[in-house]
Protein backbone atom coordinates (compact mmCIF):
# COMPACT_ATOMS: atom_id res chain seq x y z
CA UNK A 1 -26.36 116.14 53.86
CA UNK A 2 -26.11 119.76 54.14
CA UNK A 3 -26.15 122.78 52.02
CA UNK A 4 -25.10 126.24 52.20
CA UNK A 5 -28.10 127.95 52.74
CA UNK A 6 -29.32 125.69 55.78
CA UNK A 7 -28.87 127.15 58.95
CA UNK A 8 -26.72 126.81 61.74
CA UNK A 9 -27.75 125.42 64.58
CA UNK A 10 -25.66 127.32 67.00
CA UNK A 11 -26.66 131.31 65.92
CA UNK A 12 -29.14 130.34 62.48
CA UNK A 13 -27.14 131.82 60.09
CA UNK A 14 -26.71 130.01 56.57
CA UNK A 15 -23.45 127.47 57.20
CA UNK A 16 -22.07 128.57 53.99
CA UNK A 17 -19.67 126.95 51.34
CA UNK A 18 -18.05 125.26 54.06
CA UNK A 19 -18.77 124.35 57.21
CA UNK A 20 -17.02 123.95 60.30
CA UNK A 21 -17.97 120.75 62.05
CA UNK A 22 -18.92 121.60 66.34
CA UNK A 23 -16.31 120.50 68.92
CA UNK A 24 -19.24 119.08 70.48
CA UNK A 25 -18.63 114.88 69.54
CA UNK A 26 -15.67 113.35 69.34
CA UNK A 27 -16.85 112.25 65.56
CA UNK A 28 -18.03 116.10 65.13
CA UNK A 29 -21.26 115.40 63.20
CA UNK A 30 -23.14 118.34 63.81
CA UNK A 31 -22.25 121.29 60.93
CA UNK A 32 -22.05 124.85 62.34
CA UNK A 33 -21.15 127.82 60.48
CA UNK A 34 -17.63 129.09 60.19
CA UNK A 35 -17.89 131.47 62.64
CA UNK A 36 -19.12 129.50 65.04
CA UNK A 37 -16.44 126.77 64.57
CA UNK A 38 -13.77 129.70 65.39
CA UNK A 39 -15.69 130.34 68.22
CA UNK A 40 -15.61 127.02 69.44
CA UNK A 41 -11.60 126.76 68.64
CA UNK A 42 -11.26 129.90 70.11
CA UNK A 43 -13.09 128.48 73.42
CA UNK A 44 -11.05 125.21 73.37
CA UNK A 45 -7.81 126.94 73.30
CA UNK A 46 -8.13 129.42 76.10
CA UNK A 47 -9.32 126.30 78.20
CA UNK A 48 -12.95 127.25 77.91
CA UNK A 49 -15.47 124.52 77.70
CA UNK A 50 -17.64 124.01 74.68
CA UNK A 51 -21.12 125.53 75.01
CA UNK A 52 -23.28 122.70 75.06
CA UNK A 53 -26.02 122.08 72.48
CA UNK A 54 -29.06 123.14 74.77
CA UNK A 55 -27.71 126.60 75.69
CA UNK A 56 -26.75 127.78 71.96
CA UNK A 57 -28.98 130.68 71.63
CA UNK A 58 -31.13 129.14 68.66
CA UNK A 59 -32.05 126.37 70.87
CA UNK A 60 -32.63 128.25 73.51
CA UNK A 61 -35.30 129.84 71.53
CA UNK A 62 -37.32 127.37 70.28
């Protein structure tokens, strides 16, 4: 379970109140902040394909 003030795994900002789920899985598991989850919609509908797990910038960090 999540909570607001975990971070997101795509930029590590808190996920907030309420989540967006990643475009990533079909069953959309993994909880990303909100602006991420536009940025994934936005993505999807311009025909863009999601940015996969490995290149979002707080993985690419650790």
């Amino acid at each position: 379970m999540t909570t607001p003030t975990d971070p997101c795994p795509r930029c590590g900002h808190p996920l907030g109140d309420h989540p967006a789920r990643s475009r990533m899985t079909r069953a959309r598991t993994v909880a990303i902040c909100t602006p991420c989850g536009q940025h994934e919609a936005d993505r999807q509908a311009r025909g863009l394909a999601p940015i996969p797990p490995g290149e979002w910038p707080l993985r690419r960090a650790a």
